[in-house]
Protein backbone atom coordinates (compact mmCIF):
# COMPACT_ATOMS: atom_id res chain seq x y z
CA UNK A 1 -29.48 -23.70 -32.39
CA UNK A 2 -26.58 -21.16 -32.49
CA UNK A 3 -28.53 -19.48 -34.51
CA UNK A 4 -31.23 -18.74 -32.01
CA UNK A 5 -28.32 -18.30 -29.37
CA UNK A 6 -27.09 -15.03 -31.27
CA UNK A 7 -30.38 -13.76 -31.75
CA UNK A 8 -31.29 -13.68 -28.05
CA UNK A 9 -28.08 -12.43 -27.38
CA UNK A 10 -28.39 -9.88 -29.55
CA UNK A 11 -32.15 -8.86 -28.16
CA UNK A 12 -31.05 -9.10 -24.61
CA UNK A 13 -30.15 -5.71 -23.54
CA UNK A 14 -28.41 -6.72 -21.30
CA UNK A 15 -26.38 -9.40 -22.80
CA UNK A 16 -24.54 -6.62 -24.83
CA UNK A 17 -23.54 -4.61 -21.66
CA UNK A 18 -22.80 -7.90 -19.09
CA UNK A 19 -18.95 -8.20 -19.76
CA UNK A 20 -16.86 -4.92 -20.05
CA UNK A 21 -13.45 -4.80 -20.26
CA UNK A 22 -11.06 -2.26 -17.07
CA UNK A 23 -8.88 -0.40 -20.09
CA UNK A 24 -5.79 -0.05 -18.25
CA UNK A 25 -2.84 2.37 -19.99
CA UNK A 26 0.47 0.68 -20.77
CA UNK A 27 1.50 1.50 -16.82
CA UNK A 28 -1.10 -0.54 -15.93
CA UNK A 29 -3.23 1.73 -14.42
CA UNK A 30 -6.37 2.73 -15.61
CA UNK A 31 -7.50 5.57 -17.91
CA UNK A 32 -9.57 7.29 -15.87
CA UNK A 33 -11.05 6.58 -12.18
CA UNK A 34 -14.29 8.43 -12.56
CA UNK A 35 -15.93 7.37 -14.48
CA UNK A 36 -14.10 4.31 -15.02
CA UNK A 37 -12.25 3.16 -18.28
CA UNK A 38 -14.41 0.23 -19.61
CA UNK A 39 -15.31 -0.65 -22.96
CA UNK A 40 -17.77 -2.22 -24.08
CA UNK A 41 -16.77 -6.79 -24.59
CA UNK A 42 -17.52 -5.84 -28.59
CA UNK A 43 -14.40 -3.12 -28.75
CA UNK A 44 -12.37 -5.32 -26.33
CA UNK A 45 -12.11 -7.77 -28.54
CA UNK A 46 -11.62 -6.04 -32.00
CA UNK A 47 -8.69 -4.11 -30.24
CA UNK A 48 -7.10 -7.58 -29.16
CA UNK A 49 -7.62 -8.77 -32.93
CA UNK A 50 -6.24 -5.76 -34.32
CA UNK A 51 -3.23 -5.86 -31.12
CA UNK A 52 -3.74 -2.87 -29.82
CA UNK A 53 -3.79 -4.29 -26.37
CA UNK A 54 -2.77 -6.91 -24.61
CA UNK A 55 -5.40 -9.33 -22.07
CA UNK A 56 -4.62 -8.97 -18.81
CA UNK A 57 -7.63 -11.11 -17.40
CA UNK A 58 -10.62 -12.24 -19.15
CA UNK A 59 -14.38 -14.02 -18.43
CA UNK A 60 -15.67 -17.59 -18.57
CA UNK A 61 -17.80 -16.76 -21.46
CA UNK A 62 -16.39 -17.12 -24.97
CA UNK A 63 -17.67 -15.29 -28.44
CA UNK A 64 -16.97 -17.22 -31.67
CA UNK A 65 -16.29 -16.20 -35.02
CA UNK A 66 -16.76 -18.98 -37.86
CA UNK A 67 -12.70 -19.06 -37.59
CA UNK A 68 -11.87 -17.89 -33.79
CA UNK A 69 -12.90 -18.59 -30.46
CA UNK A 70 -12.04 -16.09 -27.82
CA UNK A 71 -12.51 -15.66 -24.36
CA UNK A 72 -14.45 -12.28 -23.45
CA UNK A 73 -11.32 -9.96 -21.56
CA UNK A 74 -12.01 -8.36 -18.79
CA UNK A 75 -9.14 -6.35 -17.91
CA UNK A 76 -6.91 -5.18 -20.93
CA UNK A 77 -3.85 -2.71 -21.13
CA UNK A 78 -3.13 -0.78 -24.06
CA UNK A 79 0.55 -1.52 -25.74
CA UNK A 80 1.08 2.18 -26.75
CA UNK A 81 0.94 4.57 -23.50
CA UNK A 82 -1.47 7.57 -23.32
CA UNK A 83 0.03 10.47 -21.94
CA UNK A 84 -2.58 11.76 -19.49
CA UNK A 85 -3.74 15.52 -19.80
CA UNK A 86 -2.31 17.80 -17.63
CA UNK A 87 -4.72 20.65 -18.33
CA UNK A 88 -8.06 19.73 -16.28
CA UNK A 89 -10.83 21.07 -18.70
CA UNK A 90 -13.49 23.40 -17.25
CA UNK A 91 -16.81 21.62 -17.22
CA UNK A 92 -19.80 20.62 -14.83
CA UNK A 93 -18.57 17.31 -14.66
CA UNK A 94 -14.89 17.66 -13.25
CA UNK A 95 -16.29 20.51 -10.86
CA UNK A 96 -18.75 18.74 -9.23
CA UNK A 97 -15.78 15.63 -8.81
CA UNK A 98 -13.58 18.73 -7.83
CA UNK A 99 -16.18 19.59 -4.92
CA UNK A 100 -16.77 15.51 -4.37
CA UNK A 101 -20.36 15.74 -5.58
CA UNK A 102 -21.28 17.82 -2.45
CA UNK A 103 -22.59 21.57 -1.60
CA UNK A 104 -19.94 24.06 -0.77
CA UNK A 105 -21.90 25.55 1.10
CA UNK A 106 -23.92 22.86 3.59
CA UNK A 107 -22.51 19.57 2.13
CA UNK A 108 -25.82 18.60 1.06
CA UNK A 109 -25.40 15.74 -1.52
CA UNK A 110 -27.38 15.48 -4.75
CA UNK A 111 -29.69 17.93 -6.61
CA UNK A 112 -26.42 20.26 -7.41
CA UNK A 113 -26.04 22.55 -9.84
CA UNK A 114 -23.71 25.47 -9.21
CA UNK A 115 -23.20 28.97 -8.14
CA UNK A 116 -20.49 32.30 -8.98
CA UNK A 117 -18.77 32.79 -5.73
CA UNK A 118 -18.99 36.78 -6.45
CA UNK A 119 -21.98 36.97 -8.40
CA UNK A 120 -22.04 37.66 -11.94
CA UNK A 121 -23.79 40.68 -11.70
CA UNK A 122 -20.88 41.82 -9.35
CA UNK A 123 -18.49 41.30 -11.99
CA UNK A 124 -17.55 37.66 -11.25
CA UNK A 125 -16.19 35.20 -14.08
CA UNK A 126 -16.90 31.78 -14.56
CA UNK A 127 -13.73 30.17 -13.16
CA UNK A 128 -12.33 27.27 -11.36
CA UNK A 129 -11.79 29.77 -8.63
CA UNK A 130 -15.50 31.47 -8.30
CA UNK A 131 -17.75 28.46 -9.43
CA UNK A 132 -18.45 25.77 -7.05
CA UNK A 133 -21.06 22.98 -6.58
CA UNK A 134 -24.01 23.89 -4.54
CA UNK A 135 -27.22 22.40 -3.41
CA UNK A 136 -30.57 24.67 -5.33
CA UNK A 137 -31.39 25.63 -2.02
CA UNK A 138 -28.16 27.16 -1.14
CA UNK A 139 -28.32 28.72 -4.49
CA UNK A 140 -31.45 30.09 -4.27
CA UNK A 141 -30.71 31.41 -0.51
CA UNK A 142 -27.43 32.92 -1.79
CA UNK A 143 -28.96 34.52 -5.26
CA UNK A 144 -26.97 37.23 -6.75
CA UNK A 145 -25.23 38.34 -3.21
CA UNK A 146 -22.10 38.12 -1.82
CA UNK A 147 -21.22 35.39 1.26
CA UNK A 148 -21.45 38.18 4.11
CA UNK A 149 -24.67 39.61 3.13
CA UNK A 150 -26.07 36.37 2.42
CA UNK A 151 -24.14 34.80 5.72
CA UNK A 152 -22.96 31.97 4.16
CA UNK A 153 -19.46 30.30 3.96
CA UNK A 154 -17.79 28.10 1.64
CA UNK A 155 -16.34 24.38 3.28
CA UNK A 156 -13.40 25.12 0.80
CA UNK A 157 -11.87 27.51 -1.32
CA UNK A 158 -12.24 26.86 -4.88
CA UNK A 159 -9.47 26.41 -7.16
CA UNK A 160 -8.59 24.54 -10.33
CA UNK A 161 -7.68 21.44 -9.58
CA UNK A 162 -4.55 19.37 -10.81
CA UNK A 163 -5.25 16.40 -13.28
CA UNK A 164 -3.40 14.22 -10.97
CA UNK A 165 -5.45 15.80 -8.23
CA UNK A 166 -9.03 15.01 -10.18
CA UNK A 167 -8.44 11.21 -10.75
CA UNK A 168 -7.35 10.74 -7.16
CA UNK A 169 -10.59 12.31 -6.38
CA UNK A 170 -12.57 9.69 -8.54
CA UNK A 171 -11.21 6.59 -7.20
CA UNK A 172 -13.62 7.87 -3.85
CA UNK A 173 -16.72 6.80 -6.52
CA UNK A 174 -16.32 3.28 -7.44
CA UNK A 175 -18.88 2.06 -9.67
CA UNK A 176 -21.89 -0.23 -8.73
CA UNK A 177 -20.32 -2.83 -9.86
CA UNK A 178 -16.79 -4.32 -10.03
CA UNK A 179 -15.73 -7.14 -11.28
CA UNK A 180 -13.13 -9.21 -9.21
CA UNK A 181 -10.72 -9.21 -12.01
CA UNK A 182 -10.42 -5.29 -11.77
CA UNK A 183 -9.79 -4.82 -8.27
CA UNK A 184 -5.90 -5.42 -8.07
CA UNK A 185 -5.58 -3.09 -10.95
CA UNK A 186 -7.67 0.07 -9.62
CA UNK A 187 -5.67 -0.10 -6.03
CA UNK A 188 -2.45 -0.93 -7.29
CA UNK A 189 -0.71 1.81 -5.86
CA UNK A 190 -2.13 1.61 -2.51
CA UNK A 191 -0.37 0.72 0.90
CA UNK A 192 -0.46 -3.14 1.14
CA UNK A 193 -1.92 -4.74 4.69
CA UNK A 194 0.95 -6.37 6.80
């Protein structure tokens, strides 16, 4: 019978992804906002065997070993802290967070990609401060001129944003789903209700 248990667990897709764990650093706050810190249950649990973390909260279900039984974490916080980057890397990604997944240009959400502020072909660089998000029509409406001769404005200027700045940024995107054990943890330093 357990047998057959494992191997439909196994097969389920789904089964594998069901119970992540909210990595929180040793300040108890989590890696990363967007996306969110989660590991997968499997990794969870190997760093609590090899104590590299500590459970903060943890599932219903349990995964055995033939010599342990352990309930599935949900939320655990590493016992070493990770100092967190200052330098914001340049990449599609943390612009498009950086611009809060909306054109610069009409605020259009979705289908981005993104455009040179001063064109290339004018001599402008691919920078935090010329490269913003922007919807393809904007782009293509904008092409390879400059804002006044294409009449079009920016909602913001661009500039490189600060790492602190970034991960405030992603808490706006919250996953699809969050468990109830992670919720305390990715608010924690917000005002409280009265």
């Amino acid at each position: 019978m357990d047998g057959d248990f494992r191997s439909e667990f196994v097969r389920e897709p789904a089964g594998l992804k069901q119970h992540p764990a909210l990595v929180l650093n040793a300040d108890y706050r989590p890696l990363c906002y967007y996306p969110l810190s989660l590991w997968p249950w499997q990794e969870a649990v190997k760093a609590v065997y090899l104590d590299r973390v500590d459970i903060v909260a943890q599932y219903d279900e349990v995964v055995r070993s033939p010599s342990i039984e352990i309930r599935i974490p949900s939320v655990i916080v590493l016992k070493d802290f990770v100092k967190p980057q200052k330098r914001v890397a340049f990449t599609r990604f943390n612009l498009f967070l950086r611009d809060e997944f909306c054109c610069q240009y009409c605020g259009a959400k979705g289908d981005l990609t993104f455009d040179h502020v001063v064109p290339r072909a004018a001599g402008g660089i691919t920078s935090w401060e010329n490269v913003v998000a922007a919807c393809s029509s904007c782009n293509l409406r904008k092409g390879s001129k400059s804002l006044r001769r294409a009449g079009m404005s920016l909602k913001k200027p661009p500039r490189m944003p600060g790492a602190e700045q970034l991960r405030n940024l992603g808490r706006k995107f919250p996953p699809n789903h969050l468990h109830e054990s992670w919720v305390d943890f990715l608010y924690w330093d917000a005002e409280l209700e009265a």
